[in-house]
N, C-alpha and C. Protein backbone atom coordinates (compact mmCIF):
# COMPACT_ATOMS: atom_id res chain seq x y z
N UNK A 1 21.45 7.14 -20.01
CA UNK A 1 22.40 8.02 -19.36
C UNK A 1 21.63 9.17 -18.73
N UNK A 2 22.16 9.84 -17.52
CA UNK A 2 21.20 10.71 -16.71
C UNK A 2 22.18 12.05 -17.11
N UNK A 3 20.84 12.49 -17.34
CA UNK A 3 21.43 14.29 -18.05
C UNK A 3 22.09 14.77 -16.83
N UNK A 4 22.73 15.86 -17.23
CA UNK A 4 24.02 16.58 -16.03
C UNK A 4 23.52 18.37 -15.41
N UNK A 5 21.95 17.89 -16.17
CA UNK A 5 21.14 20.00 -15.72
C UNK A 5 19.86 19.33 -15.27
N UNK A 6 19.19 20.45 -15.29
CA UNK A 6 18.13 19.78 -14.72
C UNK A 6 17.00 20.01 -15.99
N UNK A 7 17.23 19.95 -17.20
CA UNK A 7 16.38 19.92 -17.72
C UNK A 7 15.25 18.98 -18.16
N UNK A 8 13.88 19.08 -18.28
CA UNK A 8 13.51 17.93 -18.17
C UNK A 8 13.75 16.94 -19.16
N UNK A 9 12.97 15.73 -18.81
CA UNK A 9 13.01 14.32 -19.79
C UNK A 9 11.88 14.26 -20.46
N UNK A 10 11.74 13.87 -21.57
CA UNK A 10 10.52 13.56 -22.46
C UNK A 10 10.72 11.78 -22.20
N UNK A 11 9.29 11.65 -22.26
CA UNK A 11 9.19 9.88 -22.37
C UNK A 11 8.12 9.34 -23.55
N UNK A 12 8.59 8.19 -24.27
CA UNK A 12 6.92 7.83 -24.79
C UNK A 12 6.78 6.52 -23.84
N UNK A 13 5.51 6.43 -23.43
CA UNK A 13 4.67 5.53 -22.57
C UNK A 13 3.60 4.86 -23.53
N UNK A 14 3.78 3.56 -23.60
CA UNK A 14 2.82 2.80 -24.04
C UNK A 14 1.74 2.21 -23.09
N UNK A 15 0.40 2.81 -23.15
CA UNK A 15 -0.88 1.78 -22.24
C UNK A 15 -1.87 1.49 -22.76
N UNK A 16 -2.86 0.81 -22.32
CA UNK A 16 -3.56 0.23 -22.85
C UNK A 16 -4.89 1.41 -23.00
N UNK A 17 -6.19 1.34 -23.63
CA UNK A 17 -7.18 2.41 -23.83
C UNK A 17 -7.48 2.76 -22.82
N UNK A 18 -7.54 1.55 -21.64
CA UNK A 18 -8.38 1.68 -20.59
C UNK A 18 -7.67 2.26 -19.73
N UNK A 19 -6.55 2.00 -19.13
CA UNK A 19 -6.05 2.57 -18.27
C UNK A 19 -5.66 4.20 -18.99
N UNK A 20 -5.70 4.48 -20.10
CA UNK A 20 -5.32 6.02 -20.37
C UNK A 20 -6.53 6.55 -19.88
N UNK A 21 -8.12 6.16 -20.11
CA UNK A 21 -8.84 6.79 -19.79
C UNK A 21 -9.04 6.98 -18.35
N UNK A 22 -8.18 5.94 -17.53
CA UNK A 22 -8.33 6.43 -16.31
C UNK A 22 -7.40 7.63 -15.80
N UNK A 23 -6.50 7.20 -16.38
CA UNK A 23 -5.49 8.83 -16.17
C UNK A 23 -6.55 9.92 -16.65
N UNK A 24 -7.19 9.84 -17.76
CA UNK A 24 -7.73 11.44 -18.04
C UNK A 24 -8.76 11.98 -17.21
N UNK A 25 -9.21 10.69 -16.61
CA UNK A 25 -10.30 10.94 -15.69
C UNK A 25 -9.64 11.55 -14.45
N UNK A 26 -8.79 11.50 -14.53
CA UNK A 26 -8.07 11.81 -12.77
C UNK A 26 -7.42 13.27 -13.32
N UNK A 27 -7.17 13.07 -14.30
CA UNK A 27 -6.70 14.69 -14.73
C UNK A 27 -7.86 15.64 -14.74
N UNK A 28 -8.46 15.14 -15.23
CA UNK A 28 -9.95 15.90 -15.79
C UNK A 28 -10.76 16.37 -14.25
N UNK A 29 -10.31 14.91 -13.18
CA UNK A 29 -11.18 15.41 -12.03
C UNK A 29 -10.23 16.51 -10.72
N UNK A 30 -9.05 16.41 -11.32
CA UNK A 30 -8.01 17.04 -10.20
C UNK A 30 -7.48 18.33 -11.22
N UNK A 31 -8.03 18.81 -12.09
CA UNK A 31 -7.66 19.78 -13.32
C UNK A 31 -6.14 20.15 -13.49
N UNK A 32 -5.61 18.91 -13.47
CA UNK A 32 -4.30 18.64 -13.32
C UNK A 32 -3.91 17.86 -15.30
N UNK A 33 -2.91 17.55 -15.51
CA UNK A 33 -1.88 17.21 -16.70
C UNK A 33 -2.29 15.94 -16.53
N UNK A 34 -2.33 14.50 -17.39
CA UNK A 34 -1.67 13.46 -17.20
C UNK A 34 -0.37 13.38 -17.05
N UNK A 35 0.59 14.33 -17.37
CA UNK A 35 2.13 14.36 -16.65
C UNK A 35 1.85 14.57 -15.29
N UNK A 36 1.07 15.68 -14.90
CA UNK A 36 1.41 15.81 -13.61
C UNK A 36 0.47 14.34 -12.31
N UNK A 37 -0.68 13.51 -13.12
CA UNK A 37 -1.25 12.72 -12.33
C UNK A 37 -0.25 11.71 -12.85
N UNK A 38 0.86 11.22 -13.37
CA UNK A 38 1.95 10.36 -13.17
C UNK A 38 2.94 10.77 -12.29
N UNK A 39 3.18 11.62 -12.27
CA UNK A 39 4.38 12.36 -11.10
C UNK A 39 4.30 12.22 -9.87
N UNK A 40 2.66 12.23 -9.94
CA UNK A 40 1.84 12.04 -7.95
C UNK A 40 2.09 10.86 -8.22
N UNK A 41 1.77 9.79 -9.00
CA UNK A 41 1.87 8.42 -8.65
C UNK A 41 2.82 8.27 -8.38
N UNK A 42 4.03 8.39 -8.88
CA UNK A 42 5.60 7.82 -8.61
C UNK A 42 5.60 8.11 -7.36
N UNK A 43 5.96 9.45 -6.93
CA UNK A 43 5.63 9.98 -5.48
C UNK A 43 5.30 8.94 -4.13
N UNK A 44 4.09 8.78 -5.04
CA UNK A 44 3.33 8.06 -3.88
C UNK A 44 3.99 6.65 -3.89
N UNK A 45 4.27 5.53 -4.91
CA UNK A 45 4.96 4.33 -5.12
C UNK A 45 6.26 4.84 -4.73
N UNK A 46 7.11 5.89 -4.71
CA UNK A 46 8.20 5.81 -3.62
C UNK A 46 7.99 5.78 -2.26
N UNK A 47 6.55 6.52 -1.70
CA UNK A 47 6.85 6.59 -0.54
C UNK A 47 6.11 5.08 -0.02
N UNK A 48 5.62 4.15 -0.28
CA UNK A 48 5.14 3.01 -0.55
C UNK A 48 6.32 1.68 -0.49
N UNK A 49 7.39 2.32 -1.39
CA UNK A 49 8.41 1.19 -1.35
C UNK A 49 9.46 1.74 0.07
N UNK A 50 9.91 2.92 0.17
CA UNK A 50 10.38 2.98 1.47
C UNK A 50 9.44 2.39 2.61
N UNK A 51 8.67 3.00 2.55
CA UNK A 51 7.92 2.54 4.24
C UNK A 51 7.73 0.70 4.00
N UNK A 52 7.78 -0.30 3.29
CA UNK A 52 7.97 -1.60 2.93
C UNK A 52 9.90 -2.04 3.57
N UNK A 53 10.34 -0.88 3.04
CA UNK A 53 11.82 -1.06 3.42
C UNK A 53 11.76 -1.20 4.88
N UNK A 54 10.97 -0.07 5.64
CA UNK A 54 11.01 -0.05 7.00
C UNK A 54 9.78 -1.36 7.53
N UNK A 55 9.56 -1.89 6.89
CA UNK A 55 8.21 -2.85 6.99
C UNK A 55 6.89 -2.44 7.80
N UNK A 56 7.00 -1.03 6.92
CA UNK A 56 5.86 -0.44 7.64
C UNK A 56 4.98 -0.47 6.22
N UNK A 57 3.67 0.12 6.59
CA UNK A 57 2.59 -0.48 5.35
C UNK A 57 1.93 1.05 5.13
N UNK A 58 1.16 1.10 4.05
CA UNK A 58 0.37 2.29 3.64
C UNK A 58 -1.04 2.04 3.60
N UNK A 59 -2.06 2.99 4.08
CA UNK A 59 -3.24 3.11 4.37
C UNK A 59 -3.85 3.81 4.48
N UNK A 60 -5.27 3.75 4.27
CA UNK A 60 -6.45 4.56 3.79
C UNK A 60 -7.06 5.13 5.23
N UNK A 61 -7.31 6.27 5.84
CA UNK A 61 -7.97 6.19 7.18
C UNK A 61 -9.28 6.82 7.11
N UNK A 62 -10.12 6.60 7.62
CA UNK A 62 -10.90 7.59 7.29
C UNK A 62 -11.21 8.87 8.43
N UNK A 63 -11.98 9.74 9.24
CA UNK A 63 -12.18 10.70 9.75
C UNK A 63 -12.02 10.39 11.52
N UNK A 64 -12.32 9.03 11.15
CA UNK A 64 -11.83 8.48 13.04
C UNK A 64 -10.88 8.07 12.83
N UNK A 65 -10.10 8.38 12.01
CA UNK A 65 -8.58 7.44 12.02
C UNK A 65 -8.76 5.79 12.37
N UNK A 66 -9.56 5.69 11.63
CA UNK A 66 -10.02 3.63 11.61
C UNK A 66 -9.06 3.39 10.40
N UNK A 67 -8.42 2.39 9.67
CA UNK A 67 -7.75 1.98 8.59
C UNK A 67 -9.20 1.59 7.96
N UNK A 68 -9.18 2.57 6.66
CA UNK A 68 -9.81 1.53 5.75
C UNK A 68 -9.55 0.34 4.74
N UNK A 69 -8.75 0.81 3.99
CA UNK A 69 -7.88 0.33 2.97
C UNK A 69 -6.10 0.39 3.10
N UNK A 70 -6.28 -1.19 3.22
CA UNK A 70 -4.76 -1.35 3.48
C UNK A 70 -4.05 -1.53 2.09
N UNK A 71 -2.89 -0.59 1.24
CA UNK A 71 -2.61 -0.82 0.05
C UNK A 71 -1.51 -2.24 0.28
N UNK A 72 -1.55 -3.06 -0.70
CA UNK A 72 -0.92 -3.90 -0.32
C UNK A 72 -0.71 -4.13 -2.14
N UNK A 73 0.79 -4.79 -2.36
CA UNK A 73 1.00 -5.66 -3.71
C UNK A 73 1.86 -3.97 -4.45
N UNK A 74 2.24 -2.89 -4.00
CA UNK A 74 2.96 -2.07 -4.55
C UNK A 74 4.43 -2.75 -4.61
C-alpha cells in the first residue's frame, strides 16, 4: 500500500557480496550513500525505459559526440 505523506520508505534489499561491493565502490568513489547510488540508478532505468517507449535508445558519447556505448538489455 502507498503511504498518503511523503514520508520516506525503508526497504530490506537482498544482494549478492559482489554486487554490494560494487555499490560501495561507487559510493565510496562519488562520496555519496549506497541509498543515494540506488536512487541515481532507478532514475536512470526510468529514463531508459521511457526513451524504449519512444523507441529511442540510451548512450555513451564521448567529447566528439561519437556513440560509444550503446546501453542495451535495460
Amino acid at each position: 500500500m502507498a503511504a498518503d505523506n511523503n514520508e520516506p520508505i525503508r526497504l530490506t534489499l537482498t544482494m549478492s557480496p559482489a554486487l554490494n561491493t560494487k555499490l560501495e565502490q561507487l559510493a565510496a568513489a562519488n562520496c555519496a550513500t549506497k541509498a543515494e547510488i540506488l536512487r541515481k540508478a532507478i532514475v536512470l532505468y526510468e529514463l531508459a525505459y521511457r526513451a524504449s517507449l519512444k523507441d529511442q535508445r540510451l548512450g555513451v558519447f564521448d567529447e566528439d559526440e561519437r556513440l560509444v556505448t550503446e546501453i542495451v538489455g535495460l
